[in-house]
PDB file of N, CA and C in Angstrom:
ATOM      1  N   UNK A   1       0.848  -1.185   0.000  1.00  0.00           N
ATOM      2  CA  UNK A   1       0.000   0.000   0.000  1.00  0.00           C
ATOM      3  C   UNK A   1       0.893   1.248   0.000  1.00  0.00           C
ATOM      4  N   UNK A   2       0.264   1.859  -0.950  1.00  0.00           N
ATOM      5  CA  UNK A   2       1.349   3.677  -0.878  1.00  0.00           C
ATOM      6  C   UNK A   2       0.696   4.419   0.323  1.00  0.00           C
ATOM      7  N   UNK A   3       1.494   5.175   0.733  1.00  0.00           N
ATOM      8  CA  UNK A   3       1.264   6.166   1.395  1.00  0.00           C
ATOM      9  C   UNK A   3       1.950   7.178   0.973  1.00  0.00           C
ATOM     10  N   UNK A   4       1.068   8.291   1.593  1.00  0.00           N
ATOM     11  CA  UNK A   4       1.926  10.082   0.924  1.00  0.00           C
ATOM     12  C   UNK A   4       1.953  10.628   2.953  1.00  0.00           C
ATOM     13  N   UNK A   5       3.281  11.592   2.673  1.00  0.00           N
ATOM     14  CA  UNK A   5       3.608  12.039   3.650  1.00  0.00           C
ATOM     15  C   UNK A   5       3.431  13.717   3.714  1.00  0.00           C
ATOM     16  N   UNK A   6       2.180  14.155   4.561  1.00  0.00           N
ATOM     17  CA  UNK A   6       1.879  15.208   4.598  1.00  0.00           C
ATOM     18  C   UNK A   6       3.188  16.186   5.128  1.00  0.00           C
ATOM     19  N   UNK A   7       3.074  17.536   5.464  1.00  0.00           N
ATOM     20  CA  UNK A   7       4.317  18.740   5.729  1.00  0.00           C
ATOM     21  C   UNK A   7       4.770  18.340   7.234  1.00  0.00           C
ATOM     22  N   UNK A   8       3.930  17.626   8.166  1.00  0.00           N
ATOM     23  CA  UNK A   8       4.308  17.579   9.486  1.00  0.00           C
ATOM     24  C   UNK A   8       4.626  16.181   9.903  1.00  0.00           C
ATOM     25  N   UNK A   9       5.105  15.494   8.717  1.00  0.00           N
ATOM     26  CA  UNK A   9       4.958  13.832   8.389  1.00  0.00           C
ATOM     27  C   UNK A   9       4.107  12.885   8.827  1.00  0.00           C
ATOM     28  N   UNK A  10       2.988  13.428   8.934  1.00  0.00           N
ATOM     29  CA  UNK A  10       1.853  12.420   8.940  1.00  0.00           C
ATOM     30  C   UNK A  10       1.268  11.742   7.571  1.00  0.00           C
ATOM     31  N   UNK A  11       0.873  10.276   7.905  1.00  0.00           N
ATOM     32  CA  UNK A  11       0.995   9.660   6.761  1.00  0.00           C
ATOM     33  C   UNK A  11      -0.546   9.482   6.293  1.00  0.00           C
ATOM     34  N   UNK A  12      -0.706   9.551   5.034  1.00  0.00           N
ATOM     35  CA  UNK A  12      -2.338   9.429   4.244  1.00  0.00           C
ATOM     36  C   UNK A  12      -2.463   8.814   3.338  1.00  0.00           C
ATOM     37  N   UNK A  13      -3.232   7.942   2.938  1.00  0.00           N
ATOM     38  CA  UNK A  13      -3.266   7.200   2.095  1.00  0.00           C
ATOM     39  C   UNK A  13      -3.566   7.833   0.775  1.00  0.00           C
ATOM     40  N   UNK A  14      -3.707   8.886   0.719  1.00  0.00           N
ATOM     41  CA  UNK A  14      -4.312   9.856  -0.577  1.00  0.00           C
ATOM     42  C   UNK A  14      -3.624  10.619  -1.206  1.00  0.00           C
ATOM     43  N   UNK A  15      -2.801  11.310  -2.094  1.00  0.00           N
ATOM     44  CA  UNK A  15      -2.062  12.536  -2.142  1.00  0.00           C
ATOM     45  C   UNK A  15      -2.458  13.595  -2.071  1.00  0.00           C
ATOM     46  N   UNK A  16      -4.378  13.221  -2.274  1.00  0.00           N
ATOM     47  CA  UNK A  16      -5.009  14.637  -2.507  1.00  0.00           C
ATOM     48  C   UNK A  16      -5.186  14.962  -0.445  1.00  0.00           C
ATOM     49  N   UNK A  17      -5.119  13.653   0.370  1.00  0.00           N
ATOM     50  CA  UNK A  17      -5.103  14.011   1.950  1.00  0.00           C
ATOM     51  C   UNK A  17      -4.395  14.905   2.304  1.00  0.00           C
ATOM     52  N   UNK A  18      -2.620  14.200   1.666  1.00  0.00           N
ATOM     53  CA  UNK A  18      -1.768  14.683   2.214  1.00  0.00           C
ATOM     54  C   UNK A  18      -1.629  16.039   2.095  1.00  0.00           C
ATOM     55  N   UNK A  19      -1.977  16.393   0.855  1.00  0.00           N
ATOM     56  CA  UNK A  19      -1.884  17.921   0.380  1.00  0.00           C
ATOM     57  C   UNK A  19      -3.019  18.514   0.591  1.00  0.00           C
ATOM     58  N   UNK A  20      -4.314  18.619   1.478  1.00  0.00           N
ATOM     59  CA  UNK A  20      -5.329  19.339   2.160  1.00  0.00           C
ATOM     60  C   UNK A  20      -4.566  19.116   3.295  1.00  0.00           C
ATOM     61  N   UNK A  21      -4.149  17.907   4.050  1.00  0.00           N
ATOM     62  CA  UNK A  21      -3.304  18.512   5.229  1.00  0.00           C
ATOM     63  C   UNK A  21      -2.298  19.281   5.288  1.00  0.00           C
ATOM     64  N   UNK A  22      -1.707  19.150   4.713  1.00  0.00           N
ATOM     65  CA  UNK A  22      -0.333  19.635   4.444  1.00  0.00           C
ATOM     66  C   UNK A  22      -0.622  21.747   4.231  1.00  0.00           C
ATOM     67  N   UNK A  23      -1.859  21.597   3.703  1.00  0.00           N
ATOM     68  CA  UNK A  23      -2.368  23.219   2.902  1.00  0.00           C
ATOM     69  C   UNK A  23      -2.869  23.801   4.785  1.00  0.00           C
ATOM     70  N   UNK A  24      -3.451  22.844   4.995  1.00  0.00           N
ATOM     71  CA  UNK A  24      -3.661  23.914   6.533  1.00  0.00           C
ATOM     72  C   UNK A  24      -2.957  23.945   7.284  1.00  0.00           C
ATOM     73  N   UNK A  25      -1.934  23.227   7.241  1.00  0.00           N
ATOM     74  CA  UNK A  25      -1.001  23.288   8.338  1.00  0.00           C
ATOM     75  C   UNK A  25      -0.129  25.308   7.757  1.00  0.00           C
ATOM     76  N   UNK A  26       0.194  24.716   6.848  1.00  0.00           N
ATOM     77  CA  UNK A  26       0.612  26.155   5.917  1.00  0.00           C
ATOM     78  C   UNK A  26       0.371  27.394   6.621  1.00  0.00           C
ATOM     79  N   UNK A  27      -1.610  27.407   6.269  1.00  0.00           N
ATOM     80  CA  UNK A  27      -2.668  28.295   6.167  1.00  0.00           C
ATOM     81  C   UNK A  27      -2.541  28.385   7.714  1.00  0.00           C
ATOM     82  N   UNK A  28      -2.765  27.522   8.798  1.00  0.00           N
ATOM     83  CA  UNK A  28      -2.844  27.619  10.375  1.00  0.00           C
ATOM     84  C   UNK A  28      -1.387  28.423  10.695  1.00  0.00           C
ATOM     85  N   UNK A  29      -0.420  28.368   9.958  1.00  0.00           N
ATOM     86  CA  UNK A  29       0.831  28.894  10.736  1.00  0.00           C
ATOM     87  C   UNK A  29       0.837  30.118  10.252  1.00  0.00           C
ATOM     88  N   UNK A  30       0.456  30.543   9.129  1.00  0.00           N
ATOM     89  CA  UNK A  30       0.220  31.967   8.467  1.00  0.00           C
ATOM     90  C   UNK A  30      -0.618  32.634   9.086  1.00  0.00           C
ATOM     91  N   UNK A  31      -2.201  32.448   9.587  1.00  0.00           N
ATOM     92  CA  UNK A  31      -2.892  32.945  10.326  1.00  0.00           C
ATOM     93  C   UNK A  31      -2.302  33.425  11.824  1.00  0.00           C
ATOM     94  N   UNK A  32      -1.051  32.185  12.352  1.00  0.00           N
ATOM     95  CA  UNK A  32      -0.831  32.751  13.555  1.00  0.00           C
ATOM     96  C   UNK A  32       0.404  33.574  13.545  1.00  0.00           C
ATOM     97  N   UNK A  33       0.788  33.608  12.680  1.00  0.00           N
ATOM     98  CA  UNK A  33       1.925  34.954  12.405  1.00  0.00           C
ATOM     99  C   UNK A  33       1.610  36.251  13.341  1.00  0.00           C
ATOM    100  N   UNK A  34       2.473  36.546  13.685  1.00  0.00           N
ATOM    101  CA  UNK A  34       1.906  38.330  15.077  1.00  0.00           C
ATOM    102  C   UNK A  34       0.948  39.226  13.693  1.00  0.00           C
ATOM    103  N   UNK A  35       1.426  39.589  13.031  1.00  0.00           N
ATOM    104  CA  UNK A  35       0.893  40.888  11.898  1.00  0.00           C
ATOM    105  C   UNK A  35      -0.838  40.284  11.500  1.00  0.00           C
ATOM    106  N   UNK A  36      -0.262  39.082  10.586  1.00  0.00           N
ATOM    107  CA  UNK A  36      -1.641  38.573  10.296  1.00  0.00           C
ATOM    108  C   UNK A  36      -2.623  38.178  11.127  1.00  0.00           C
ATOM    109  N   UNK A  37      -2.175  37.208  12.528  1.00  0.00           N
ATOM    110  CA  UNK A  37      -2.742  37.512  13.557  1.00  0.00           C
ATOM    111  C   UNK A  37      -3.662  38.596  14.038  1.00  0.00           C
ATOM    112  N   UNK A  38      -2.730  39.820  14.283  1.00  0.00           N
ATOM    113  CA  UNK A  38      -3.278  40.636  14.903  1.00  0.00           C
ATOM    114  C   UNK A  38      -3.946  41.421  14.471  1.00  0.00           C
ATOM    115  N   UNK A  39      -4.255  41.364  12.303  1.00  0.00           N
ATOM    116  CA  UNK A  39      -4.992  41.892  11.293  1.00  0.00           C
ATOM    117  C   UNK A  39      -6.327  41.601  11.281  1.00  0.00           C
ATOM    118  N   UNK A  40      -6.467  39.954  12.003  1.00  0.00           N
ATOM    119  CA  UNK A  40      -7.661  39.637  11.570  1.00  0.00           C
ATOM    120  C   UNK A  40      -8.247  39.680  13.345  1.00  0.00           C
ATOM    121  N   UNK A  41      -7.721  40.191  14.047  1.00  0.00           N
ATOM    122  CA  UNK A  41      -8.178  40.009  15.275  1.00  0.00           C
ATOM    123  C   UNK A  41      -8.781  41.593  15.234  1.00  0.00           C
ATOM    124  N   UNK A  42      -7.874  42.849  14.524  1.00  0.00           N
ATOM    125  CA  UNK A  42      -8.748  43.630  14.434  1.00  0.00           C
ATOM    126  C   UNK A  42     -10.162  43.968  13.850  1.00  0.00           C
ATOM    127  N   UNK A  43     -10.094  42.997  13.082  1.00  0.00           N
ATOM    128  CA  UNK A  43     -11.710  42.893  12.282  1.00  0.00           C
ATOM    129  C   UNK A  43     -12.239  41.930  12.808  1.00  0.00           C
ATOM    130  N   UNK A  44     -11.896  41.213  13.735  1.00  0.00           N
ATOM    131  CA  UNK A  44     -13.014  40.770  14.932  1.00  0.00           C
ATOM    132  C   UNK A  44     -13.279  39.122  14.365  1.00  0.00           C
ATOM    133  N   UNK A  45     -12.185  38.502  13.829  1.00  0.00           N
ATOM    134  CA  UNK A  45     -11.839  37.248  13.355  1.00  0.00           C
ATOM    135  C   UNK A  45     -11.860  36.434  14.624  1.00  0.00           C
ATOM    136  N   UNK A  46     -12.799  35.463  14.663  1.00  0.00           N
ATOM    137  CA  UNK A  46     -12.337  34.178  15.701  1.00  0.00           C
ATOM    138  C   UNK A  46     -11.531  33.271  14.879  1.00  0.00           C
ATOM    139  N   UNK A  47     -10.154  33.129  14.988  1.00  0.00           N
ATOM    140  CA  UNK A  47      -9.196  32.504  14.688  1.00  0.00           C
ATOM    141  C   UNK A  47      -9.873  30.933  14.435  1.00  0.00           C
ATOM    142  N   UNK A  48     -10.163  30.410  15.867  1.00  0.00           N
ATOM    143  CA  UNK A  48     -10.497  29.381  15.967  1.00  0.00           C
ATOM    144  C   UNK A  48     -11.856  28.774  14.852  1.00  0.00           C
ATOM    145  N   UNK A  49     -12.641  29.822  14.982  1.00  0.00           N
ATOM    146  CA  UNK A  49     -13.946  29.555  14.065  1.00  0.00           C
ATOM    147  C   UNK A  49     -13.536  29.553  12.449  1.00  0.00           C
ATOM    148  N   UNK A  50     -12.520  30.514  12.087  1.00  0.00           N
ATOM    149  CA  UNK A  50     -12.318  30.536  10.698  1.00  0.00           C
ATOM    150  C   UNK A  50     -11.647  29.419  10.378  1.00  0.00           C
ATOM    151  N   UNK A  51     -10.360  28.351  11.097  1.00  0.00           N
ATOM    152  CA  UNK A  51     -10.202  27.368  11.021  1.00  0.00           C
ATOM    153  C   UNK A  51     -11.030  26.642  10.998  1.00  0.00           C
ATOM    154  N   UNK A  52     -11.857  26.521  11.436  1.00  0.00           N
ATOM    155  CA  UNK A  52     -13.267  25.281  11.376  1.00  0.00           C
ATOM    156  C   UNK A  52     -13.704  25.309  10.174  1.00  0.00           C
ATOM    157  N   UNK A  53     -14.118  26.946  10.144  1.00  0.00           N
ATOM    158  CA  UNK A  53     -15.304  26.812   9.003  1.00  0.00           C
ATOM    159  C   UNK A  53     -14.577  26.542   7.087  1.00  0.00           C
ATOM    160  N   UNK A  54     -12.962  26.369   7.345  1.00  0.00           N
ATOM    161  CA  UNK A  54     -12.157  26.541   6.377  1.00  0.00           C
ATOM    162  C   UNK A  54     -11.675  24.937   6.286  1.00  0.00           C
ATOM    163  N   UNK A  55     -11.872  24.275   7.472  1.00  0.00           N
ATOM    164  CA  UNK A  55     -11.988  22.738   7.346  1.00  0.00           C
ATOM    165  C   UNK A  55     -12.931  21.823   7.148  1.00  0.00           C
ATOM    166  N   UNK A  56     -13.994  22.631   7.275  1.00  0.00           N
ATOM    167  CA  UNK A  56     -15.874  22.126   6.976  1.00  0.00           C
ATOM    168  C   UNK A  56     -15.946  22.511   5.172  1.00  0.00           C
ATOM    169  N   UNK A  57     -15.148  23.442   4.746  1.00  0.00           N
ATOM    170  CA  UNK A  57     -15.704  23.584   3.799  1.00  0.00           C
ATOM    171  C   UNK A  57     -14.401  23.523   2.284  1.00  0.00           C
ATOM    172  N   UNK A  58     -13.604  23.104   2.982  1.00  0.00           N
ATOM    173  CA  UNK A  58     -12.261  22.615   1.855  1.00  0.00           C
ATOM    174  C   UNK A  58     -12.104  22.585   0.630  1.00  0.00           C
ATOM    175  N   UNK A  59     -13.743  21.851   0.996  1.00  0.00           N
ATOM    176  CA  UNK A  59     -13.323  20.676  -0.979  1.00  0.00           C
ATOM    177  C   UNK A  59     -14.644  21.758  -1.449  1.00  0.00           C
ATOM    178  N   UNK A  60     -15.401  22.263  -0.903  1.00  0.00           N
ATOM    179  CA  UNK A  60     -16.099  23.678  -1.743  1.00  0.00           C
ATOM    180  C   UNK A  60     -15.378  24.864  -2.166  1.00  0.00           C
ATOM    181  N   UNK A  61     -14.599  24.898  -1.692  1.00  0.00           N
ATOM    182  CA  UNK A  61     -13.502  26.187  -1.657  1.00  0.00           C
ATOM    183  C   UNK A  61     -12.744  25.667  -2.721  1.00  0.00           C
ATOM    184  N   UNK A  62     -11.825  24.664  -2.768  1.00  0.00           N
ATOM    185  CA  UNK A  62     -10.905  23.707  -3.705  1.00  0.00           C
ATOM    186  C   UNK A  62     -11.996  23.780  -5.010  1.00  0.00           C
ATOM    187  N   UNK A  63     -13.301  23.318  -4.755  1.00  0.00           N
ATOM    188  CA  UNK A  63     -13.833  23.249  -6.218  1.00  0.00           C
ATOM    189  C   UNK A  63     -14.385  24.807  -7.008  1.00  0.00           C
ATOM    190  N   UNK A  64     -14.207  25.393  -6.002  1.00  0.00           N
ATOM    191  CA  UNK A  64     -14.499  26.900  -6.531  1.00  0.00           C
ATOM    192  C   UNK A  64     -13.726  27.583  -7.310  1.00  0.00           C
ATOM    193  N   UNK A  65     -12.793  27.516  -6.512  1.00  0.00           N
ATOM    194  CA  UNK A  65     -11.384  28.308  -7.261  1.00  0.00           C
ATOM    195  C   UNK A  65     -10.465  27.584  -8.443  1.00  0.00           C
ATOM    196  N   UNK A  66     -10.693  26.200  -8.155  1.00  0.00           N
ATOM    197  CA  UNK A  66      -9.876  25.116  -8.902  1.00  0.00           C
ATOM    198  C   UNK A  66      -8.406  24.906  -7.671  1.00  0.00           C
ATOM    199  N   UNK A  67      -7.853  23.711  -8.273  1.00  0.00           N
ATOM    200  CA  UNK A  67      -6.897  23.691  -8.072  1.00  0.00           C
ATOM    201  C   UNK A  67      -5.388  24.752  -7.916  1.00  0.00           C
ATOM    202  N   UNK A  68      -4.506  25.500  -7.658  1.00  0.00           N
ATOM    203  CA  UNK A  68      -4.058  26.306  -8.118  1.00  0.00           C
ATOM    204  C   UNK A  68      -2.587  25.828  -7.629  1.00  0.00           C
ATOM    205  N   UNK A  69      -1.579  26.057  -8.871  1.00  0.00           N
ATOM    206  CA  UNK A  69      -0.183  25.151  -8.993  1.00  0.00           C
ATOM    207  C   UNK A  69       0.810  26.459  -8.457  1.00  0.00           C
TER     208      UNK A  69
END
């Protein structure tokens, strides 16, 4: 059996897993940056909620925009 190794080496049987995990781990460390952080905290961003609602809704977002290389 293959496995693909996501950015924090966790292993998935998918490439398309590894690389939605791999994309929030990205996206989660960018959000907690001090600047960007503290950009979206001024417009009254629940950090925590926009992670959710950005993991509830992935593969709508992915099929919206397309893929992008």
């Amino acid at each position: 059996m293959q496995a693909w190794t996501a950015a924090d080496g966790r292993l998935f049987r998918t490439k398309e897993q590894a690389l939605q995990h791999s994309r929030r781990i990205v996206f989660h460390r960018w959000c907690e940056t001090p600047d960007i952080n503290c950009e979206l905290q001024k417009i009254g961003v629940n950090i925590g909620d926009l992670f959710e609602w950005l993991d509830n809704h992935y593969l709508t977002i992915k099929r919206i925009f397309g893929e992008q290389s």
